[in-house]
Protein backbone atom coordinates (compact mmCIF):
# COMPACT_ATOMS: atom_id res chain seq x y z
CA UNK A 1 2.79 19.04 4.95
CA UNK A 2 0.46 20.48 2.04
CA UNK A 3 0.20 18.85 -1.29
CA UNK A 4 -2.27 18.68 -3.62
CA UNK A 5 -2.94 14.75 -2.49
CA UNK A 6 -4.02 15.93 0.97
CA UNK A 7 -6.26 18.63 -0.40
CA UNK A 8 -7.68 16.08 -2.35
CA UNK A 9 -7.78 13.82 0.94
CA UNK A 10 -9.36 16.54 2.68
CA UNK A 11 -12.05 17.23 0.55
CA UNK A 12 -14.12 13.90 0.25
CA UNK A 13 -12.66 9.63 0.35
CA UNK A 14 -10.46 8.40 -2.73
CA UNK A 15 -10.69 5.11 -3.97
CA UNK A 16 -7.53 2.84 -3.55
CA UNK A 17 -7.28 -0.02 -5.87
CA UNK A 18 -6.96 -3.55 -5.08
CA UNK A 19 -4.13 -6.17 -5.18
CA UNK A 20 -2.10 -5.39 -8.28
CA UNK A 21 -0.69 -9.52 -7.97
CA UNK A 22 -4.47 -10.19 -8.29
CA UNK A 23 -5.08 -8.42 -11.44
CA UNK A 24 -1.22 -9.49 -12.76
CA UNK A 25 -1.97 -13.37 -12.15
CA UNK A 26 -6.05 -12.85 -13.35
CA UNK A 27 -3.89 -11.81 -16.58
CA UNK A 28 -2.16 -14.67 -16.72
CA UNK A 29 1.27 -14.09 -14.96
CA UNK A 30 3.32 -16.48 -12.63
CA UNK A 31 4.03 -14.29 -9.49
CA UNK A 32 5.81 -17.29 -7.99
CA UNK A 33 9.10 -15.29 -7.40
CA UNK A 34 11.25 -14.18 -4.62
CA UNK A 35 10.12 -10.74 -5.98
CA UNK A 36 6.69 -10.81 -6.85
CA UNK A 37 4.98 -8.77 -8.82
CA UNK A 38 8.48 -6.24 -9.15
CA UNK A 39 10.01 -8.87 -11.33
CA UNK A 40 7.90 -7.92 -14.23
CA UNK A 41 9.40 -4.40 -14.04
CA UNK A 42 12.34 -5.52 -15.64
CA UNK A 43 10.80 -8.33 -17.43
CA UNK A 44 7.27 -7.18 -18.58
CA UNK A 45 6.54 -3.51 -17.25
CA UNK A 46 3.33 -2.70 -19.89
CA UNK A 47 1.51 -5.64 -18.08
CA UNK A 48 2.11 -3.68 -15.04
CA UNK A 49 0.56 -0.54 -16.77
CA UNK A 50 -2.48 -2.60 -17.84
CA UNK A 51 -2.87 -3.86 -14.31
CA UNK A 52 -2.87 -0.55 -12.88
CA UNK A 53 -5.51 0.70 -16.27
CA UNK A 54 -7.76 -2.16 -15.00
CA UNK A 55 -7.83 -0.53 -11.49
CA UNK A 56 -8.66 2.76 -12.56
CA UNK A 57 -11.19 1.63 -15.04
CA UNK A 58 -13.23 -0.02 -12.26
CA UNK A 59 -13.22 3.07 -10.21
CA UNK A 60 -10.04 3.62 -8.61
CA UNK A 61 -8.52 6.92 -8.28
CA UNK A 62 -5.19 6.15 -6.18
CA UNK A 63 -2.65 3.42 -7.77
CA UNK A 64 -0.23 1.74 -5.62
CA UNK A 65 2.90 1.25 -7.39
CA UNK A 66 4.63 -2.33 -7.98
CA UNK A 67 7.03 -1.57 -5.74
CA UNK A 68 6.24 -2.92 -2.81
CA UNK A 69 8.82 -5.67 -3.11
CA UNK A 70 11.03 -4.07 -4.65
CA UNK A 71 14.64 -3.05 -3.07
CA UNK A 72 18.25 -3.07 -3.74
CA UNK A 73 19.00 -6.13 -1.76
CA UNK A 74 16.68 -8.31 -3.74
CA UNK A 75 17.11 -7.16 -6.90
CA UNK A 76 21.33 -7.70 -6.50
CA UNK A 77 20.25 -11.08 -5.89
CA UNK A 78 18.88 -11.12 -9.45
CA UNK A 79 22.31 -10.19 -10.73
CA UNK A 80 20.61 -6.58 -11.23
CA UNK A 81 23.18 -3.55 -9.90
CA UNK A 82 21.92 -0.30 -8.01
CA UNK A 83 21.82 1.60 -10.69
CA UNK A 84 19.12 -0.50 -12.71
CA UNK A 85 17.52 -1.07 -9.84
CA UNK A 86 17.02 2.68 -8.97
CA UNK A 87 15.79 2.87 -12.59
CA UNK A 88 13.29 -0.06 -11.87
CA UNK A 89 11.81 1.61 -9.01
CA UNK A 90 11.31 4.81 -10.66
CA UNK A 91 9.93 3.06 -13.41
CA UNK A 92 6.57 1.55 -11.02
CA UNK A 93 6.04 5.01 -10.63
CA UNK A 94 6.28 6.31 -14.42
CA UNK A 95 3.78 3.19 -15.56
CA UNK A 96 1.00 4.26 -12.86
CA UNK A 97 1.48 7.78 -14.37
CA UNK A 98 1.03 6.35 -18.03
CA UNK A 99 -2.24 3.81 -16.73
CA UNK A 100 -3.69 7.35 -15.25
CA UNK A 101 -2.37 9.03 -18.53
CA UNK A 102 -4.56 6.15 -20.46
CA UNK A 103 -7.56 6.18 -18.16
CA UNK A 104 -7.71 10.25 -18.11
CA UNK A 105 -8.13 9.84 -22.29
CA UNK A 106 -11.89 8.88 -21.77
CA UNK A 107 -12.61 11.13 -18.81
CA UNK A 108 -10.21 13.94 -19.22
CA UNK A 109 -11.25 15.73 -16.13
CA UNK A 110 -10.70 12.53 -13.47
CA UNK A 111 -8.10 13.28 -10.85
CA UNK A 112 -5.92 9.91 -10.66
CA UNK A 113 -3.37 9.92 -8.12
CA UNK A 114 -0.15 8.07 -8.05
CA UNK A 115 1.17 6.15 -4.05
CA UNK A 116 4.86 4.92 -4.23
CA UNK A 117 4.68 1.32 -2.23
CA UNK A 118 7.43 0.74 0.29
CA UNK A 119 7.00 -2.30 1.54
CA UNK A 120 8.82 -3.51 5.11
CA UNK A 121 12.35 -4.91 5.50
CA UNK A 122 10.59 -8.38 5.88
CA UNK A 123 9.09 -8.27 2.26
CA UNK A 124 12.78 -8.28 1.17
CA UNK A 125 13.33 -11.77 2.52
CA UNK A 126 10.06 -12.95 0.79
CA UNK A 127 9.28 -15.32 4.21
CA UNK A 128 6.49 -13.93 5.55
CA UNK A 129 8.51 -11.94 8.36
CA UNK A 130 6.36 -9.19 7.18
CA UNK A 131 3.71 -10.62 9.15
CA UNK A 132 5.60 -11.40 12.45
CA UNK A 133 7.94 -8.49 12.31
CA UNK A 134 10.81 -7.82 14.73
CA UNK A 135 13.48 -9.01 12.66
CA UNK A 136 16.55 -8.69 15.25
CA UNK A 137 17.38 -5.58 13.61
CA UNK A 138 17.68 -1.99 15.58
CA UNK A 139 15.85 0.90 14.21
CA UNK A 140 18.99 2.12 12.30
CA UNK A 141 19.82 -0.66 10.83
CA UNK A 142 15.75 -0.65 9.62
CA UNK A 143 16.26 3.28 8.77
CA UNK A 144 19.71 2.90 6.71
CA UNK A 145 17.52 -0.44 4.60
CA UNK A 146 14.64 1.69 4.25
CA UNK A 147 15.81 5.34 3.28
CA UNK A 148 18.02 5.09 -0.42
CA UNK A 149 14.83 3.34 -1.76
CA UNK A 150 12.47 6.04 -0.23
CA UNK A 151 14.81 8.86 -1.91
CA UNK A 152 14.77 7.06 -5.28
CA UNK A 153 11.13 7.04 -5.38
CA UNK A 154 10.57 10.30 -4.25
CA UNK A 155 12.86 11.47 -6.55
CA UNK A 156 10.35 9.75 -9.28
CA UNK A 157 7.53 12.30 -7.54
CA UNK A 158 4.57 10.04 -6.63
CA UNK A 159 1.89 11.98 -5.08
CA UNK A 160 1.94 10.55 -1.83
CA UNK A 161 4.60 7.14 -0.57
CA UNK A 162 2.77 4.27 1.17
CA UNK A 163 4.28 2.98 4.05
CA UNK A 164 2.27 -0.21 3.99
CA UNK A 165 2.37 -3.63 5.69
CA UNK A 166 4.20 -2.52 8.38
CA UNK A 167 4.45 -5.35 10.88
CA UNK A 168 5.65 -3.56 14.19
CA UNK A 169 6.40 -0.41 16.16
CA UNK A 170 9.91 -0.47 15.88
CA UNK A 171 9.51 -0.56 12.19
CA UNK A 172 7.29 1.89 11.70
CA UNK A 173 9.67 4.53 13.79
CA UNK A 174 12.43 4.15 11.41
CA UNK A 175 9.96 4.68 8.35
CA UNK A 176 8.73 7.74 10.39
CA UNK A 177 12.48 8.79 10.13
CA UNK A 178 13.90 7.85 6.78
CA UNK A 179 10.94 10.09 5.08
CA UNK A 180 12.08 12.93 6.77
CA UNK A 181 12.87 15.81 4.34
CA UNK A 182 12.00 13.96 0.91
CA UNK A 183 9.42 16.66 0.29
CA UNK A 184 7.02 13.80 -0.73
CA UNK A 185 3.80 12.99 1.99
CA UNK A 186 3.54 9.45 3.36
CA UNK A 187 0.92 7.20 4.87
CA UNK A 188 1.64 4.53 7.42
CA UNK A 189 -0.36 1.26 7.52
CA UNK A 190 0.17 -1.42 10.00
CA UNK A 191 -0.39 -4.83 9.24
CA UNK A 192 -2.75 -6.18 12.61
CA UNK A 193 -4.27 -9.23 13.99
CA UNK A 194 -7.57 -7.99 16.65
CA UNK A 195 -6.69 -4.66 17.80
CA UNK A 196 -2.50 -5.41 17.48
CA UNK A 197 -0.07 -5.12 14.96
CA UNK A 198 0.97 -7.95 13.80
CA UNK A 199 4.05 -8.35 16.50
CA UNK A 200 1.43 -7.85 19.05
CA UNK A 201 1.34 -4.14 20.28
CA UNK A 202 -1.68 -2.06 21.04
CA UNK A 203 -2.43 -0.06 18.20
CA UNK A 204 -3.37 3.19 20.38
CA UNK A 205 0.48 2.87 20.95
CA UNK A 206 1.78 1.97 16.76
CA UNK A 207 -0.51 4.63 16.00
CA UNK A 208 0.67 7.89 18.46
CA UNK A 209 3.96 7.12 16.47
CA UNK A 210 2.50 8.73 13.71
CA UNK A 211 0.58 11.22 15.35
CA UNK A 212 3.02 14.20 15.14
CA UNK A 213 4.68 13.41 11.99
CA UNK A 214 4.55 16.55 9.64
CA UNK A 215 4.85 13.87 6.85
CA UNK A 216 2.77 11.36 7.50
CA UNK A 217 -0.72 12.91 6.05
CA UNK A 218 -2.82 9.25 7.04
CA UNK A 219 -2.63 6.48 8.82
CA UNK A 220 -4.33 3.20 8.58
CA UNK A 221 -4.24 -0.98 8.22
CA UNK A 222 -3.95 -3.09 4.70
CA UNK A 223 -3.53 -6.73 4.40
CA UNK A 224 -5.31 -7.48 7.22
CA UNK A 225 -8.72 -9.26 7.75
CA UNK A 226 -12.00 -6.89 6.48
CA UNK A 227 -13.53 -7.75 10.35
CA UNK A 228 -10.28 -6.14 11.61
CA UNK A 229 -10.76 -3.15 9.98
CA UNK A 230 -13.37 -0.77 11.95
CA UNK A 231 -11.40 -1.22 15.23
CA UNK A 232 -8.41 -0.34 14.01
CA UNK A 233 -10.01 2.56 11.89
CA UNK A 234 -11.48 4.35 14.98
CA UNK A 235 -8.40 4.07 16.88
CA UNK A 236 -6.28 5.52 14.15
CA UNK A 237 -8.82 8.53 13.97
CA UNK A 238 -9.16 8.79 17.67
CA UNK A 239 -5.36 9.16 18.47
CA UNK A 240 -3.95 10.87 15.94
CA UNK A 241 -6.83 12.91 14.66
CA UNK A 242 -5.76 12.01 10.57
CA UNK A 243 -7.56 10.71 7.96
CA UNK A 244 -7.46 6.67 7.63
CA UNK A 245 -6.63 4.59 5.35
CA UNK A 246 -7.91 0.42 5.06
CA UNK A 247 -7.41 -1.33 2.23
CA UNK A 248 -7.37 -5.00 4.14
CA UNK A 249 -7.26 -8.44 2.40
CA UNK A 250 -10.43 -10.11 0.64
CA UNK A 251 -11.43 -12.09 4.10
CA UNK A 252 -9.74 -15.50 2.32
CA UNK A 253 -7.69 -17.25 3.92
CA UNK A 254 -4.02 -18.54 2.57
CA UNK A 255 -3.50 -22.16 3.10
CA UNK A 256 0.37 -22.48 2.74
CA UNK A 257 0.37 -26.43 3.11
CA UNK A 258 -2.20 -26.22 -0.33
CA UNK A 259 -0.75 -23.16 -1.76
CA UNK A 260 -4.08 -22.19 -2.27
CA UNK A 261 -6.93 -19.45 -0.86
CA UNK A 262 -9.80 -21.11 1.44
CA UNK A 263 -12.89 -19.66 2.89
CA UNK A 264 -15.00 -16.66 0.85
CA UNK A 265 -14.71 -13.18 0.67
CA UNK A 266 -16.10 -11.06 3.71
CA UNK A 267 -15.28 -7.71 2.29
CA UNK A 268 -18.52 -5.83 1.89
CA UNK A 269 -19.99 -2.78 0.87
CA UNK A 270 -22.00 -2.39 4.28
CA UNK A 271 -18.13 -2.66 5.55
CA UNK A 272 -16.88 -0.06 3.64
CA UNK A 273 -19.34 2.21 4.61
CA UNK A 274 -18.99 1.61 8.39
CA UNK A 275 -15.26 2.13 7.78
CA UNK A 276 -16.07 5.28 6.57
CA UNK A 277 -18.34 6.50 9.79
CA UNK A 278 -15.19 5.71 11.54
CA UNK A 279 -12.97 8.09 10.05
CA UNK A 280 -11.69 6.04 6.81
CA UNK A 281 -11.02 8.51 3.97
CA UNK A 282 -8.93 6.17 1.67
CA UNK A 283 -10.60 3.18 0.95
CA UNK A 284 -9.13 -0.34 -1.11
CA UNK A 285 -8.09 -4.10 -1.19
CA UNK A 286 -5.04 -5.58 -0.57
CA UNK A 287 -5.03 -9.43 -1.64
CA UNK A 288 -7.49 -11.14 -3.19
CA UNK A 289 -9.12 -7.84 -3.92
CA UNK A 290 -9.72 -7.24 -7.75
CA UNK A 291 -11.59 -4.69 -10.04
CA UNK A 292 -15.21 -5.73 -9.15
CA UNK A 293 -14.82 -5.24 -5.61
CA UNK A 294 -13.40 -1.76 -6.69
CA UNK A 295 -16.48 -0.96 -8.52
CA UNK A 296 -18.37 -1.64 -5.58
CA UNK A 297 -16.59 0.24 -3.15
CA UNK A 298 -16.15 2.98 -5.57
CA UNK A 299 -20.25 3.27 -5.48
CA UNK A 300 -20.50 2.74 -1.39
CA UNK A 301 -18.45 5.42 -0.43
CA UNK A 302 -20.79 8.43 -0.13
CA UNK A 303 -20.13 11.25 -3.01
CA UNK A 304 -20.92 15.16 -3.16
């Protein structure tokens, strides 16, 4: 599949920004909600905007939309019906195009690029099953969850979906289905632990899933650890022969018992560039990731 997002991929590494709940509860929002960051949407959508300004300001030239936790199951549970909800999810795509539309005012001749997020099934239950995966579902039951929200964003014409946090294999084959023939290019990242996904299989094997898949322009990890990231990088490269994308976590660690981060950040610029050696041609942050760490990767990644 051609677009103009994959000539752009082709022709040098984009910046990805970082954790859009970073920058939304930096700015002073409680994210404390079955649906994250999605709620504000309905509720507050020009702090969404602003979030996404902030990125792009730092140095980031792909957004990832708020609608990674986003879906028609959890919004019904709101009280909201399908057809809001459709308008909700088109709407995380129309306020990354207005926070490029803002950031292109001072540098008219930026190219800012918009990723539609489409989080897994397990994000829905807001449990953490997106990091254990295998949810006792088959891969059409995972297909028929996954593909009217695919359609309504790329009906809202990102420039490229994100496939992102995927957990496991069987997962990520019924993604690899449900974006078949929405004209609109997708990248698959895994979730991992080591050199597995996240419900344990070899990544060689998550990864060859991808490998033929017209759609699927780059493959990759996010919300992972930053030491996970070049092993998993050279693997996606080597078997599939795509660009890679890593946006992993901030190296933190989440203490549930606390509700709190512990540890420091081990996401570095040295990293970055050894991601890139590997084959890494879309480079972010996932959690705990904010602007300044943007800024840094923005100026580590090597430029014409």
């Amino acid at each position: 599949m051609t677009s103009d997002f994959a000539d752009a991929l082709a022709s040098g590494p984009l910046v990805l920004d970082g954790g859009l709940s970073n920058q939304l509860e930096a700015a002073g929002h409680d994210l404390g909600d079955a649906l994250w960051s999605a709620r504000l949407l309905a509720e507050d959508p020009e702090a969404i905007t602003r979030a996404h300004l902030a990125y792009f300001e730092a140095g980031a030239e792909v957004a990832i939309t708020s609608s990674y936790q986003a879906t028609f199951e959890g919004f019904a549970r709101r009280g909201i019906g399908r057809e809001r909800a459709a308008e909700l999810l088109a709407l995380s795509v129309a306020s990354a195009r207005e926070a490029a539309r803002r950031a292109r005012t001072a540098r008219p001749e930026r190219a800012l690029w918009v990723a539609a997020s489409a989080g897994p099934y397990g994000a829905m239950l807001a449990d953490g099953s997106e990091y254990r995966g295998r949810y006792g579902l088959g891969r059409g039951a995972l297909e028929r969850f996954h593909r009217p929200r695919l359609e309504v964003l790329a009906a809202a014409r990102p420039d490229v979906l994100a496939l992102e946090t995927v957990p496991d294999t069987d997962e990520a084959a019924a993604l690899l289905r449900a974006v078949r023939g929405l004209d609109v290019p997708a990248w698959l990242s895994y979730t991992v632990a080591g050199d597995r996904t996240r419900a344990g299989q070899p990544l060689d094997e998550a990864f060859a899933l991808a490998a033929d898949a017209d759609e699927v322009i780059a493959v990759g990890v996010n919300c992972c650890a930053p030491e996970d990231v070049s092993g998993a990088v050279e693997t996606a490269a080597r078997v599939t022969g795509k660009p890679v994308v890593a946006y992993p976590n901030s190296g933190e660690t989440w203490d549930a018992r606390s509700r709190g981060w512990r540890g420091r950040s081990s996401y570095t610029a040295e990293r970055v560039r050894d991601w890139w050696e590997r084959g890494a041609r879309l480079v972010g942050g996932c959690c705990r990731v904010g602007p300044e760490t943007i800024t840094s990767i923005a100026r580590a990644l090597p430029r014409e």
